[in-house]
C-alpha atoms as a PDB file:
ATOM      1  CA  UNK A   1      83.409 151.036  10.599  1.00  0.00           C
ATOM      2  CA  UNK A   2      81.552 152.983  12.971  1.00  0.00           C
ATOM      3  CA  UNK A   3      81.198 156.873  12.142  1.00  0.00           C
ATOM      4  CA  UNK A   4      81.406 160.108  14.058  1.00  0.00           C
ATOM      5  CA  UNK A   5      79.551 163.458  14.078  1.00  0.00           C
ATOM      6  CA  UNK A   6      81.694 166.328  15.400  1.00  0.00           C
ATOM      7  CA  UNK A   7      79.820 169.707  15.846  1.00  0.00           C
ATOM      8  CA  UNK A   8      82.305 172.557  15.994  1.00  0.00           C
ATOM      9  CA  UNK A   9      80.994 175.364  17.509  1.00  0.00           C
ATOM     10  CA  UNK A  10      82.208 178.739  18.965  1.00  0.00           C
ATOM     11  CA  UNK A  11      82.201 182.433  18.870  1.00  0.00           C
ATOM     12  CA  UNK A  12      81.640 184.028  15.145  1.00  0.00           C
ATOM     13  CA  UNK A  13      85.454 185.031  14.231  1.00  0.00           C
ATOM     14  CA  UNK A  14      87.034 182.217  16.332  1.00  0.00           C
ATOM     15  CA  UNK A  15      88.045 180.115  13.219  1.00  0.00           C
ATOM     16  CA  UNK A  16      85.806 177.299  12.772  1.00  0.00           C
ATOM     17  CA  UNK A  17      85.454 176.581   9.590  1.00  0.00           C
ATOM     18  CA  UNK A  18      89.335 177.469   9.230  1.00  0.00           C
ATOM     19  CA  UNK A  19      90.100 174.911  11.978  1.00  0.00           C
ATOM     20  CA  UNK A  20      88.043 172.635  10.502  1.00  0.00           C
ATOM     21  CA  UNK A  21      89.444 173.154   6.908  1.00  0.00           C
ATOM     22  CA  UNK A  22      92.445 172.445   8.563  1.00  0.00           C
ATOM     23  CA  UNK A  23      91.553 169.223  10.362  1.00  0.00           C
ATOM     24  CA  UNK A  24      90.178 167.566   7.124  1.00  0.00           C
ATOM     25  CA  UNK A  25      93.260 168.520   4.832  1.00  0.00           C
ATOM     26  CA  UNK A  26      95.471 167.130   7.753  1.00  0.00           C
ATOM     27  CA  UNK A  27      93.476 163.924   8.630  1.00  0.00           C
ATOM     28  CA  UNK A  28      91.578 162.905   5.134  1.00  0.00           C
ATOM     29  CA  UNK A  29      89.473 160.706   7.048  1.00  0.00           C
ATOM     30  CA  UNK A  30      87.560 163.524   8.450  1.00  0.00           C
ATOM     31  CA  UNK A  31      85.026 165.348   6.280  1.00  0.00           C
ATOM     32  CA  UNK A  32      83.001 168.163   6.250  1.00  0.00           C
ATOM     33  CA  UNK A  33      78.962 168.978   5.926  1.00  0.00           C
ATOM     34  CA  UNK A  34      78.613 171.350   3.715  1.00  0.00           C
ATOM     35  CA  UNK A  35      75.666 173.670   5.412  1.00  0.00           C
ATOM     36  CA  UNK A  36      72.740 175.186   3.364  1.00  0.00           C
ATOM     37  CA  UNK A  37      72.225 179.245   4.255  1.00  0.00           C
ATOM     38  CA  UNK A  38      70.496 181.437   3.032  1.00  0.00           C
ATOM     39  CA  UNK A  39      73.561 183.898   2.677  1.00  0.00           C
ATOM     40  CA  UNK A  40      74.590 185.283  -0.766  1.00  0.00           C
ATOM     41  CA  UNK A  41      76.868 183.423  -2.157  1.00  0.00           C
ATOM     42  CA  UNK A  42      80.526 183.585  -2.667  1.00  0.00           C
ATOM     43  CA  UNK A  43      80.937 185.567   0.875  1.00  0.00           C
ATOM     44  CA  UNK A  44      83.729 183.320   1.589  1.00  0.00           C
ATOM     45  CA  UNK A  45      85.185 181.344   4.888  1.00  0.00           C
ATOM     46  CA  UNK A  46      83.346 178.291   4.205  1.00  0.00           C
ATOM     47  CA  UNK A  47      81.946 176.139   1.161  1.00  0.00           C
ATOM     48  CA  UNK A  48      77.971 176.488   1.757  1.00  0.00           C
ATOM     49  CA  UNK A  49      75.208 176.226  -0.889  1.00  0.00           C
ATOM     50  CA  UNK A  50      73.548 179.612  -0.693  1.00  0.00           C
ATOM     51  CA  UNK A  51      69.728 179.588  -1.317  1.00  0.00           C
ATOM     52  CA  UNK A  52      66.917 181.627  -0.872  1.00  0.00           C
ATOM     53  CA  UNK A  53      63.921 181.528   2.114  1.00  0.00           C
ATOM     54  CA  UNK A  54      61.636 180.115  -0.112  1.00  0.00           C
ATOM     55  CA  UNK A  55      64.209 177.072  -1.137  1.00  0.00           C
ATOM     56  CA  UNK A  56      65.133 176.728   2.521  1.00  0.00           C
ATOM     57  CA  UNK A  57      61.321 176.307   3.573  1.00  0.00           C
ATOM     58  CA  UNK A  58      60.931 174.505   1.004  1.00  0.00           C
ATOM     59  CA  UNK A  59      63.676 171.715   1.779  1.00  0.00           C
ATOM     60  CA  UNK A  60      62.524 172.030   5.491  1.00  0.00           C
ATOM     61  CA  UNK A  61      59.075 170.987   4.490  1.00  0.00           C
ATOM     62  CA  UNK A  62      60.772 168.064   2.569  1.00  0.00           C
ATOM     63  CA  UNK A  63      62.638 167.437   5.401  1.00  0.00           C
ATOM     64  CA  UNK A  64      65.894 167.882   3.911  1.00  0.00           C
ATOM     65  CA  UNK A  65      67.465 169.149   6.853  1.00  0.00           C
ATOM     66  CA  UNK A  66      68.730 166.828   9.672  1.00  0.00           C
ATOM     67  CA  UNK A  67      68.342 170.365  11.710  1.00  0.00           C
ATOM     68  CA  UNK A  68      67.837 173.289  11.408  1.00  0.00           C
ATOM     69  CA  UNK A  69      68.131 177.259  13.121  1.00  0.00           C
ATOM     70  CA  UNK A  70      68.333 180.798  12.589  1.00  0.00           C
ATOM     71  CA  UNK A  71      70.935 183.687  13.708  1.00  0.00           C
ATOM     72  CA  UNK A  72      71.953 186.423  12.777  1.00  0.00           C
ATOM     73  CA  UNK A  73      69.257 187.405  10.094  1.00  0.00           C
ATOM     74  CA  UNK A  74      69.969 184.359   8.157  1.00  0.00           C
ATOM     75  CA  UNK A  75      68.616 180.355   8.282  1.00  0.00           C
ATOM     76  CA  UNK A  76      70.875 177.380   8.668  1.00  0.00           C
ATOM     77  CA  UNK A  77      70.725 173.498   7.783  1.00  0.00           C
ATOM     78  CA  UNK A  78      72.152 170.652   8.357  1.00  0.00           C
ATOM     79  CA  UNK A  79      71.416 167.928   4.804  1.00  0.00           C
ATOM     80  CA  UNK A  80      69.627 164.901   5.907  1.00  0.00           C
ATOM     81  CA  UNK A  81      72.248 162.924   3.733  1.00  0.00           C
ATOM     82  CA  UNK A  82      74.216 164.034   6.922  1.00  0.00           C
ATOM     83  CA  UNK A  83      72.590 160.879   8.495  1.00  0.00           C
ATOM     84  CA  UNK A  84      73.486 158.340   5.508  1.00  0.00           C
ATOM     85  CA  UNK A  85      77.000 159.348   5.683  1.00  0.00           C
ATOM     86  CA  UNK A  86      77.475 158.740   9.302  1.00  0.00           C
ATOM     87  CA  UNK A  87      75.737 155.369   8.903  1.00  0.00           C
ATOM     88  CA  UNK A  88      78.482 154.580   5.982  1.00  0.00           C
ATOM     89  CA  UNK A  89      80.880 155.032   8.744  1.00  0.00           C
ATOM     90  CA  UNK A  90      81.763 158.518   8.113  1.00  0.00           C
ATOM     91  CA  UNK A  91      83.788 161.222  10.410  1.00  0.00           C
ATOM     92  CA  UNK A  92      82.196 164.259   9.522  1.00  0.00           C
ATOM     93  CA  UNK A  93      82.777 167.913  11.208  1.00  0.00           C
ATOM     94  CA  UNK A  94      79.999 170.624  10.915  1.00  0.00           C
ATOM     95  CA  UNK A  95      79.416 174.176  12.599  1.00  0.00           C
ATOM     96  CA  UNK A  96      76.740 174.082  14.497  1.00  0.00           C
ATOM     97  CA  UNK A  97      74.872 176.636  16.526  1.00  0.00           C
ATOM     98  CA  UNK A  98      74.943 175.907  20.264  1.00  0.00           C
ATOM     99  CA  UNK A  99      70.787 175.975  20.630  1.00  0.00           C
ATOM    100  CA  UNK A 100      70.786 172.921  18.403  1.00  0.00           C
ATOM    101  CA  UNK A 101      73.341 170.294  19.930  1.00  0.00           C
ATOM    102  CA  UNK A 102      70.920 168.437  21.799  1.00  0.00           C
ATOM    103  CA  UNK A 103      68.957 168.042  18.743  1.00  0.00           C
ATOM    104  CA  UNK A 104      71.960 166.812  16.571  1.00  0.00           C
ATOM    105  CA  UNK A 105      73.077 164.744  19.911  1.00  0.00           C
ATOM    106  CA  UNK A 106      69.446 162.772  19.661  1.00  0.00           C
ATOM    107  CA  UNK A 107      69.828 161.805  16.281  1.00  0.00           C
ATOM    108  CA  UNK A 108      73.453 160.634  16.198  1.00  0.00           C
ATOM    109  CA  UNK A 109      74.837 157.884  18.741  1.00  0.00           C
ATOM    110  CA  UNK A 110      78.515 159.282  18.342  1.00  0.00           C
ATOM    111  CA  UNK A 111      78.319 163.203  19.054  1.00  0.00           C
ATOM    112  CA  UNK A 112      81.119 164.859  19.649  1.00  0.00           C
ATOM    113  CA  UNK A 113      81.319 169.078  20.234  1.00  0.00           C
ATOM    114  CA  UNK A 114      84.666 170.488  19.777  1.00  0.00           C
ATOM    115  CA  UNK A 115      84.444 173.865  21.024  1.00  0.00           C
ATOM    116  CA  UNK A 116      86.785 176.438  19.906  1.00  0.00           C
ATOM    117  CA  UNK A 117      87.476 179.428  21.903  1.00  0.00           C
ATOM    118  CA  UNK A 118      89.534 183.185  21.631  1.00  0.00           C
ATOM    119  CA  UNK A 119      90.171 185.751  23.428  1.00  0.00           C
ATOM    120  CA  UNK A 120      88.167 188.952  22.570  1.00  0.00           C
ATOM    121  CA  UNK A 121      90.954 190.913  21.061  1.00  0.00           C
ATOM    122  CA  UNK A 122      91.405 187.990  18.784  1.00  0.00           C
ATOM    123  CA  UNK A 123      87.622 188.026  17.268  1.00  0.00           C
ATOM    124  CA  UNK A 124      87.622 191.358  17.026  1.00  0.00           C
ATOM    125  CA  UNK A 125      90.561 191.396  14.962  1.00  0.00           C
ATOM    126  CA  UNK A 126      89.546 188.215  12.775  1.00  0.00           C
ATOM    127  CA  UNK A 127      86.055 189.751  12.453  1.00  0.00           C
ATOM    128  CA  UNK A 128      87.335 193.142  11.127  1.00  0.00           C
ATOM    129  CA  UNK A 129      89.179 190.997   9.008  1.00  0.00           C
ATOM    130  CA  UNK A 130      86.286 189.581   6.735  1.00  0.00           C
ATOM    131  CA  UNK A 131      85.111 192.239   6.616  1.00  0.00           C
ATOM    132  CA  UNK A 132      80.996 191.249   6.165  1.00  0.00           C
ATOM    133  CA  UNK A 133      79.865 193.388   9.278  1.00  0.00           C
ATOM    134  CA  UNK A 134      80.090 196.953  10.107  1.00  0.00           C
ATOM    135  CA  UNK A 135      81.986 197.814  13.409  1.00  0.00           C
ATOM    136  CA  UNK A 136      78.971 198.869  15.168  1.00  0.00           C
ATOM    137  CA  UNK A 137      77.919 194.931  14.268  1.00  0.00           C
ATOM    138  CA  UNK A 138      81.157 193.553  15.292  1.00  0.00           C
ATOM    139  CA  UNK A 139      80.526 195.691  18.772  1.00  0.00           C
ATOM    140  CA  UNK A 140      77.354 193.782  19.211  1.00  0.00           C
ATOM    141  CA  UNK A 141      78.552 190.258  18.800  1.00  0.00           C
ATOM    142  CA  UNK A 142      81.618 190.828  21.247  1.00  0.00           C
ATOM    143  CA  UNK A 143      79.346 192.409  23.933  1.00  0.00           C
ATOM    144  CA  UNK A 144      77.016 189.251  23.891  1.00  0.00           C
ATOM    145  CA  UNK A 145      77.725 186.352  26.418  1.00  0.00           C
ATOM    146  CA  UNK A 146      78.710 183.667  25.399  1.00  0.00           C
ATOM    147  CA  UNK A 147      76.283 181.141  26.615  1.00  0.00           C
ATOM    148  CA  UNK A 148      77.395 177.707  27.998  1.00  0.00           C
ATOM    149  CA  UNK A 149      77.266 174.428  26.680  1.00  0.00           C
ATOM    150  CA  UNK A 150      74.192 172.684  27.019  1.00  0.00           C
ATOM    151  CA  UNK A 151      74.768 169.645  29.965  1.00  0.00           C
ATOM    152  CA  UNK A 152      75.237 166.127  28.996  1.00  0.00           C
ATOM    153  CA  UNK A 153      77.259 165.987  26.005  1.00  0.00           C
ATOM    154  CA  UNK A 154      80.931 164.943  25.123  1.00  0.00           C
ATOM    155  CA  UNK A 155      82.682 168.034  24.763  1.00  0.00           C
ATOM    156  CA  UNK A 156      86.205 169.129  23.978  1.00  0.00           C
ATOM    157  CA  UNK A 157      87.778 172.755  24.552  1.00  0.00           C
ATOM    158  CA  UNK A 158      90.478 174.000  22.733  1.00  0.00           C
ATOM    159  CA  UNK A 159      92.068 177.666  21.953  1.00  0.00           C
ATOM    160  CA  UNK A 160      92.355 179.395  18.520  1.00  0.00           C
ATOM    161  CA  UNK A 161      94.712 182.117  19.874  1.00  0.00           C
ATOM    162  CA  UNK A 162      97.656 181.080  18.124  1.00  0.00           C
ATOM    163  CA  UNK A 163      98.448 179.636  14.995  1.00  0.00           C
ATOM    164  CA  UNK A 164      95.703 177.980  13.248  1.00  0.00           C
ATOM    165  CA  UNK A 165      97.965 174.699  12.625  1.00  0.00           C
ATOM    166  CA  UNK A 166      98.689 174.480  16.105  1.00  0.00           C
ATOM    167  CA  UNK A 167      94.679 174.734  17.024  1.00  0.00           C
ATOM    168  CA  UNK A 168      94.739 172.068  14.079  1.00  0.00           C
ATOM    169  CA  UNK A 169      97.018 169.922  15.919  1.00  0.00           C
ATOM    170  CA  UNK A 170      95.688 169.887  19.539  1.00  0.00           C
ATOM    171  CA  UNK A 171      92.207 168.993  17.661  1.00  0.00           C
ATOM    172  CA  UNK A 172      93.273 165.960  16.111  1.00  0.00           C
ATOM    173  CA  UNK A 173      95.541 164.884  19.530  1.00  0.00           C
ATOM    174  CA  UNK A 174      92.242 165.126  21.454  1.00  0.00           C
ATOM    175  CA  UNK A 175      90.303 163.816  19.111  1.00  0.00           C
ATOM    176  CA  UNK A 176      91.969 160.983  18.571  1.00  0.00           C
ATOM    177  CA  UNK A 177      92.459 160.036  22.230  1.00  0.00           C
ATOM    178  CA  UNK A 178      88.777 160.571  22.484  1.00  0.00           C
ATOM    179  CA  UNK A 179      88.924 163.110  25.649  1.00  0.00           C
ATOM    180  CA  UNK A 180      85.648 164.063  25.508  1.00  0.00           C
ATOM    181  CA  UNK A 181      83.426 162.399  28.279  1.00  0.00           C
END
């Protein structure tokens, strides 16, 4: 049973972690990393563990963290049980920051990104939505660039315009025929 690291990343507001909620209810076979963030907890969109800086650095000087990065204000990783469960022939998906794909990449054999994109109008709308950043914050994100994908990896592109179970659906098609390069 061979297993399969998918790093889903995207635009904040695009839908990842629904799109990837989505994916794992459909297909059971696929499963999700849970991040650690140091984000209070119960802010909703996705099941994290929330924990302070001092618990972060302190797993990170453990080395409890496969990877790790920070954005926004606030410190992301990635559990080193990550690596077990793709051994045990896992199919896990996780959201990933761009800057660290290359790093994920080197330490699993199977690395997939699925990319997930939207049209502005859409994030803004979806950002609004949650309603954890002000509007002068949401302003900020949308007037970044959106930088590209680092060379060399297998990636695959899909839209989160419409219907989340249609993003849902083209997700599993691709990923199943394996589209990526």
């Amino acid at each position: 049973m061979n297993g399969r690291l998918i790093g889903v990343t995207g635009p904040s507001g695009v839908g990842k972690d629904t799109i990837m909620q989505g994916i794992a209810a459909t297909a059971p076979h696929f499963g999700l990393v849970r991040r650690t963030i140091t984000r209070a907890p119960g802010l909703g969109g996705e099941d994290y563990e929330a924990v302070s800086d001092a618990e972060f650095d302190a797993r990170r000087d453990a080395g409890g963290f496969v990877v790790h990065w920070q954005a926004h204000g606030l410190r992301y990783g990635i559990p080193e049980a990550t690596v077990a469960r793709i051994g045990r022939g896992e199919k896990l998906l996780v959201n990933l920051s761009r800057s660290v794909l290359h790093d994920v990449a080197a330490r699993f054999g199977t690395f997939t990104v699925l990319c997930i994109t939207a049209q502005p109008e859409t994030l803004a709308r979806r950002l609004t939505g949650r309603g954890r950043e002000t509007t002068a914050d949401i302003a900020r994100r949308l007037s970044r660039p959106t930088p590209a994908l680092p060379d060399g990896l297998a990636v695959i592109t899909i839209s989160n315009d419409g219907a989340p179970e249609d993003t849902v659906r083209e997700a599993l098609h691709l990923l199943a025929q394996g589209s990526a390069p």
